[in-house]
C-alpha atoms as a PDB file:
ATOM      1  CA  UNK A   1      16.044  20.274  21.659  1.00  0.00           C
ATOM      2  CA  UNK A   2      15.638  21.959  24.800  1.00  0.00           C
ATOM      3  CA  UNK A   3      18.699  22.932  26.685  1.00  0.00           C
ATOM      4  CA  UNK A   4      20.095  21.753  29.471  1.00  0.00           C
ATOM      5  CA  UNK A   5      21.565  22.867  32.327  1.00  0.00           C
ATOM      6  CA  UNK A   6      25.344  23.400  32.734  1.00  0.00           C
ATOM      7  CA  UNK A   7      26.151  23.437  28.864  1.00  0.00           C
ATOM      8  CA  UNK A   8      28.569  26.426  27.874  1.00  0.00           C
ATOM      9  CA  UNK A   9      26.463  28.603  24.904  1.00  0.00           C
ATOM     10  CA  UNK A  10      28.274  28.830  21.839  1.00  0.00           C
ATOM     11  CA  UNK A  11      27.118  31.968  19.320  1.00  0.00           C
ATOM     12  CA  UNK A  12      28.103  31.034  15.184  1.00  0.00           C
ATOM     13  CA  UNK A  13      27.405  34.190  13.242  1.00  0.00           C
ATOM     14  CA  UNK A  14      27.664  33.323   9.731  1.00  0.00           C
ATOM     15  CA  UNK A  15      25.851  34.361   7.138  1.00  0.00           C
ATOM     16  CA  UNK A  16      25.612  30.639   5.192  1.00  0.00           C
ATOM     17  CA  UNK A  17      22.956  28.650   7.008  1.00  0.00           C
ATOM     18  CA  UNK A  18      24.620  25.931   5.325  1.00  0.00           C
ATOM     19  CA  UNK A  19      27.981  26.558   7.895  1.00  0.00           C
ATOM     20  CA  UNK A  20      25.732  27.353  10.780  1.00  0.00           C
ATOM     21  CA  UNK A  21      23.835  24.046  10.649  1.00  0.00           C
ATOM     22  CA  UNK A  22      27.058  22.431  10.442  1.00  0.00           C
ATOM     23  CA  UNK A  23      28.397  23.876  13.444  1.00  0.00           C
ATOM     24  CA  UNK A  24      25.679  23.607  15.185  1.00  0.00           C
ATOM     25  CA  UNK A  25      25.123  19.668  14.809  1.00  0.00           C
ATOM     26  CA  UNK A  26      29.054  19.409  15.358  1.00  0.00           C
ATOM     27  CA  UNK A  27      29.255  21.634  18.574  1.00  0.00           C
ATOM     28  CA  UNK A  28      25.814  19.973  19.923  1.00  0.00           C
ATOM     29  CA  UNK A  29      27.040  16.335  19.622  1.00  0.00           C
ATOM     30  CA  UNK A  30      30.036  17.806  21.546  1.00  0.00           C
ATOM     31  CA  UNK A  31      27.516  18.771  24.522  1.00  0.00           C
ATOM     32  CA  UNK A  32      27.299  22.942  23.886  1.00  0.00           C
ATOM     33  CA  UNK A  33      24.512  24.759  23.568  1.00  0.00           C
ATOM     34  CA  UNK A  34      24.501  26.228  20.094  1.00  0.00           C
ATOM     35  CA  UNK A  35      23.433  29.517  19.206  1.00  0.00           C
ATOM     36  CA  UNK A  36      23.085  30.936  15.636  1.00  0.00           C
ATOM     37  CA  UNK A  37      22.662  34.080  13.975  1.00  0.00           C
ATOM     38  CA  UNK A  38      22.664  34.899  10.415  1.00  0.00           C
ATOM     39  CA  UNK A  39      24.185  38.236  10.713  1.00  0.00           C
ATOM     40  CA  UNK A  40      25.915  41.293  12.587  1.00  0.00           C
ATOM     41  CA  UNK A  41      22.830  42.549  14.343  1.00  0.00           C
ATOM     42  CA  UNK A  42      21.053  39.606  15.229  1.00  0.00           C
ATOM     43  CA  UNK A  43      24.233  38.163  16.435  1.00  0.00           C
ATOM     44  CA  UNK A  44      25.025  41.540  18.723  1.00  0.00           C
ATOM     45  CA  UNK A  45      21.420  41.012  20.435  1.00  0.00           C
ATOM     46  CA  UNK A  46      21.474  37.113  20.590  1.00  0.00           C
ATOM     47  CA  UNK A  47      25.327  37.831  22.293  1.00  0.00           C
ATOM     48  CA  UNK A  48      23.580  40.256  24.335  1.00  0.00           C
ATOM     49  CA  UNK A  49      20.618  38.301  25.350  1.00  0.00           C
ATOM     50  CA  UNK A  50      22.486  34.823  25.687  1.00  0.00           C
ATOM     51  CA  UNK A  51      25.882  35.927  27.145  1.00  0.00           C
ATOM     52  CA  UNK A  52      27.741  33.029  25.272  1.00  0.00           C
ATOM     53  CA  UNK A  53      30.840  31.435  26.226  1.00  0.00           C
ATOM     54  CA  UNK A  54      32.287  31.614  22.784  1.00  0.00           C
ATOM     55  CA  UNK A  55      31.346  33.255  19.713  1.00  0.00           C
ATOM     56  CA  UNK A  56      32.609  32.276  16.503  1.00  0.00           C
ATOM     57  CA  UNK A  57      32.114  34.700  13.793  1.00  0.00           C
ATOM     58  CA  UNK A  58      32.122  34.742   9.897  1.00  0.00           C
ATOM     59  CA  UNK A  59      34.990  37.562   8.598  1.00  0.00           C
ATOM     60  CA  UNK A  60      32.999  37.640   5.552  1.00  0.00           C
ATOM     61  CA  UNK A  61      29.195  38.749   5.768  1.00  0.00           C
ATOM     62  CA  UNK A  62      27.409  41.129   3.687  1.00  0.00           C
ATOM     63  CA  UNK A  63      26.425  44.898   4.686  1.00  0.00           C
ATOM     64  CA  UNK A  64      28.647  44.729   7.852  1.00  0.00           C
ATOM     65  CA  UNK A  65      31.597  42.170   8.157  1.00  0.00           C
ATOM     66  CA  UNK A  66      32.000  39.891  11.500  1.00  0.00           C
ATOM     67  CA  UNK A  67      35.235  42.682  11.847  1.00  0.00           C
ATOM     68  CA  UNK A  68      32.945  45.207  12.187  1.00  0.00           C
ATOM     69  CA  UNK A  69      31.227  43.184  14.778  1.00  0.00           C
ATOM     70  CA  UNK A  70      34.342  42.237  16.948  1.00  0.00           C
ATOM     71  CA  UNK A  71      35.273  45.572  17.003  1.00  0.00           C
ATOM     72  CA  UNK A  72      31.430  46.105  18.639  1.00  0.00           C
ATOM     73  CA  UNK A  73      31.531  43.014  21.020  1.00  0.00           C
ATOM     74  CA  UNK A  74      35.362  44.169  22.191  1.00  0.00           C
ATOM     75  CA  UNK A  75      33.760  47.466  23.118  1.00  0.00           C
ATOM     76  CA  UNK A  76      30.517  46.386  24.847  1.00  0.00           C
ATOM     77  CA  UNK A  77      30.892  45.931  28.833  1.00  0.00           C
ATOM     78  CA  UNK A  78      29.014  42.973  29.237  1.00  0.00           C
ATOM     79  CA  UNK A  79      30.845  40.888  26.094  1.00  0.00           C
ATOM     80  CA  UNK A  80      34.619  42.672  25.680  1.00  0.00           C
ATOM     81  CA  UNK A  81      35.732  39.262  27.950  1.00  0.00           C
ATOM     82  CA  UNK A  82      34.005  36.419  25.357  1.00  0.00           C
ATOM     83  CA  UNK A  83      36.334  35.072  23.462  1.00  0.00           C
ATOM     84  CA  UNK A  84      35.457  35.261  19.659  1.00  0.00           C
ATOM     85  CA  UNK A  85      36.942  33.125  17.299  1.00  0.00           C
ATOM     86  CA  UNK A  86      37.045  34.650  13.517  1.00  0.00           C
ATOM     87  CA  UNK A  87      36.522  31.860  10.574  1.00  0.00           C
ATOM     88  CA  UNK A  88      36.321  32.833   6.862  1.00  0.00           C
ATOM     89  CA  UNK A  89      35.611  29.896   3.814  1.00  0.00           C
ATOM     90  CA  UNK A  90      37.584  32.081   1.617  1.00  0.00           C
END
């Protein structure tokens, strides 16, 4: 699906591709542009890259935790202004 122009960019880091195809779907039928990542780096360069609206981020991920990862996106210039939204299945 090619994106178009004017939809807000939404980053999901989560480590389930399970939850991020979910979200995905859901947030595309609601006319965002989805972005996913299936962990703490690759979500710190697709924020970087993409400059979402909204992130919402996974507390629970393996090696580094999406807390480790607010704490990164809070302290880089270009992203400390996104709002992140934290979401855990525990």
């Amino acid at each position: 699906m090619a994106p178009e122009i004017g939809r807000k960019k939404i980053l999901i880091v989560d480590d389930e591709l399970e939850m991020r195809i979910f979200l995905c779907n859901l947030l595309g039928n609601c006319g965002y542009e989805p972005i996913d990542a299936g962990d703490k780096d690759e979500g710190m360069q697709r924020a970087v890259k993409e400059n979402p609206a909204l992130i919402i981020l996974d507390v629970t991920m393996p090696r580094e935790s999406g807390i480790q990862m607010y704490r990164e996106l809070k302290e880089h210039e270009d992203l400390t202004d996104v709002p992140v939204i934290m979401v855990s299945a525990i």
